[in-house]
Every structure is written in structure tokens, then in C-alpha cells.
Protein backbone atom coordinates (compact mmCIF):
# COMPACT_ATOMS: atom_id res chain seq x y z
CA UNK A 1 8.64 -7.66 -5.10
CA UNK A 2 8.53 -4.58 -4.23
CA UNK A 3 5.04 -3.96 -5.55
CA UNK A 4 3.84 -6.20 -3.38
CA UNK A 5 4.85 -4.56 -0.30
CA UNK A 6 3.40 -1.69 -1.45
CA UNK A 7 -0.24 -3.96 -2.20
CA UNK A 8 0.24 -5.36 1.40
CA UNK A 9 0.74 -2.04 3.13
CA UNK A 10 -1.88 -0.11 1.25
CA UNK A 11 -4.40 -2.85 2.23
CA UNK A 12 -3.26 -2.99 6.02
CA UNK A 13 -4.26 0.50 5.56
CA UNK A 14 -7.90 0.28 4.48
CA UNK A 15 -8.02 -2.67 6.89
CA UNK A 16 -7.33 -0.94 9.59
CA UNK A 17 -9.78 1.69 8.92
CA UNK A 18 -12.38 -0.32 8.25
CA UNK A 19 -12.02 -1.67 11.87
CA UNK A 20 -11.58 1.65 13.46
CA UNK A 21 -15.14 2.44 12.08
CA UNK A 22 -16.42 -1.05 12.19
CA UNK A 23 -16.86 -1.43 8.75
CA UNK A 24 -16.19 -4.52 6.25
CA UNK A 25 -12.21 -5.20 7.13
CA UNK A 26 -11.28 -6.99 3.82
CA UNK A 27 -14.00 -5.63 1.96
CA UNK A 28 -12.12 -2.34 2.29
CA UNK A 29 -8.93 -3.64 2.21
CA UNK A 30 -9.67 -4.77 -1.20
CA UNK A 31 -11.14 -1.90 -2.56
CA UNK A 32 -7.66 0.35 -1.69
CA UNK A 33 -6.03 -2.15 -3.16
CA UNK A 34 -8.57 -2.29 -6.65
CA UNK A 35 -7.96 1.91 -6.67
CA UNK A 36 -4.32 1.63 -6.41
CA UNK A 37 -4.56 -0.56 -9.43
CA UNK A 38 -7.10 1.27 -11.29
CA UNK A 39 -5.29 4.58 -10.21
CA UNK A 40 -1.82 3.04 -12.08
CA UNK A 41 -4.10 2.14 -15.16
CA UNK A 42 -5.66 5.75 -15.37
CA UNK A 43 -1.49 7.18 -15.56
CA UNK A 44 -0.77 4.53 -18.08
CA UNK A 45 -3.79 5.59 -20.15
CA UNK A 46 -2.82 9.27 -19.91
CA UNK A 47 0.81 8.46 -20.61
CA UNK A 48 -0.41 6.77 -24.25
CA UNK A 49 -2.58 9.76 -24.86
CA UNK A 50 -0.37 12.75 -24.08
CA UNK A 51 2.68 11.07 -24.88
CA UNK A 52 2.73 7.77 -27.49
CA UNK A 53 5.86 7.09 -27.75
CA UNK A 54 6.86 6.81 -24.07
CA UNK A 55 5.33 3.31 -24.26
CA UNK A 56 7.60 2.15 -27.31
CA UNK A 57 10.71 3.89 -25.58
CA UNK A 58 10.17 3.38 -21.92
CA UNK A 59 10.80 0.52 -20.60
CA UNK A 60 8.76 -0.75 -17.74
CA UNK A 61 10.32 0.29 -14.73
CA UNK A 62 10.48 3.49 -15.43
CA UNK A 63 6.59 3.84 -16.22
CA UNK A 64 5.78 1.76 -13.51
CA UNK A 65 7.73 4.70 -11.34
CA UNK A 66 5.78 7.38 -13.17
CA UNK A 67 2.43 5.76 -12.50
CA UNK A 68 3.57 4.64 -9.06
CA UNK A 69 2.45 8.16 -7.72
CA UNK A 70 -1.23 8.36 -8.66
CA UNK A 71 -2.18 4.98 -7.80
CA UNK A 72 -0.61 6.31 -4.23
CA UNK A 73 -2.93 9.47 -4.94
CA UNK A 74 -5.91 7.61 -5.59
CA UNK A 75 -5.61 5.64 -2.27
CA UNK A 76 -4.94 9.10 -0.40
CA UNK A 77 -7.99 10.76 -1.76
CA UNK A 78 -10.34 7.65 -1.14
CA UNK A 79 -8.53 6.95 2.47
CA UNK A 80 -9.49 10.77 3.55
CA UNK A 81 -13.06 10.77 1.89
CA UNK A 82 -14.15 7.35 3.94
CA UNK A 83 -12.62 8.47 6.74
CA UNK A 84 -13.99 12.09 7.10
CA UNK A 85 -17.42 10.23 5.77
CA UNK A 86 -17.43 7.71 8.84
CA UNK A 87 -16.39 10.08 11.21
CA UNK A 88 -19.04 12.30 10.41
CA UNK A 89 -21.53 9.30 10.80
CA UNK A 90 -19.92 8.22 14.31
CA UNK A 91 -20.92 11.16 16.28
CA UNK A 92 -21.62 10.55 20.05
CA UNK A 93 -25.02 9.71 20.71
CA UNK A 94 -26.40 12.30 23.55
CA UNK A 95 -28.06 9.42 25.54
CA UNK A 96 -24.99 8.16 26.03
CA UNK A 97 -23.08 10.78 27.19
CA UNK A 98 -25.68 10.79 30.60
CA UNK A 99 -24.28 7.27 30.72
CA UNK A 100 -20.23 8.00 31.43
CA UNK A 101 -19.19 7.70 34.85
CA UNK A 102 -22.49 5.77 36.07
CA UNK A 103 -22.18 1.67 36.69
């Protein structure tokens, strides 16, 4: 349950900057979502690599809590990049800045 709390808030998220920047709402909201779960896969993968037999031992919860982390790092680091990225695109136009204060 609490997984999906964490789905819905990390795709409010990407929604919301989508619309800031007029971009693809659920598009985005989708992708955050797809990075969060591709970020948990990429700790699970590591987790059987460096260490094997965490994933006979473990038991779920507790590498869902170690994974838990990066999949929140991977939304971080693609949040920042699309943001700096659009802001950089949406610069004031200099036509328009002749236009403030006229009606």
C-alpha cells in the first residue's frame, strides 16, 4: 500500500512539471513513474551481483527498503535534468518584454 503512495506522489510530481512547462502531463507522469521502477530493478540487479545471497536470505521487505532509495534517486536526477532542460528552453522572448505594461 504503501508503494502506491509513493507511485501516486512521484507521478503528481512529473505531472505537475510537465504543466508548469507545458509539456505532455501524463506522458511525464508516466515516465517518473517507469524510472522509479526501472531505478528499483537496477538496485535489485546490483544486489544479486555484489551480493548473491542477500536474495536467498532477505526477505522482501527488507530489499524492497534497500532499493527504495535509488528508484527515489533516479526520479531526483531525471526531475532536475527536465527541469533545468525546460527552463533553459523557456527564456523570455525580447519582443515580448516591449509588450508588459501596454493594453
Amino acid at each position: 500500500m504503501l508503494g502506491l503512495l509513493l507511485i501516486f506522489f512521484i507521478g503528481r510530481y512529473f505531472y505537475q512539471l510537465a504543466d508548469d512547462y507545458n509539456k505532455n502531463k501524463w506522458g511525464f507522469a508516466i515516465l517518473g513513474i517507469v524510472i522509479y521502477s526501472a531505478g528499483t530493478f537496477v538496485a535489485g540487479i546490483f544486489i544479486g551481483l555484489f551480493y548473491p545471497t542477500a536474495l536467498e536470505t532477505m526477505d522482501s521487505l527488507a530489499l524492497n527498503l534497500i532499493a527504495l532509495p535509488v528508484g527515489i534517486i533516479f526520479c531526483g536526477v531525471l526531475y532536475y535534468i527536465l527541469e533545468r532542460n525546460w527552463e533553459k528552453k523557456s527564456k523570455i522572448d525580447p519582443t515580448s518584454i516591449d509588450q508588459i505594461g501596454k493594453e
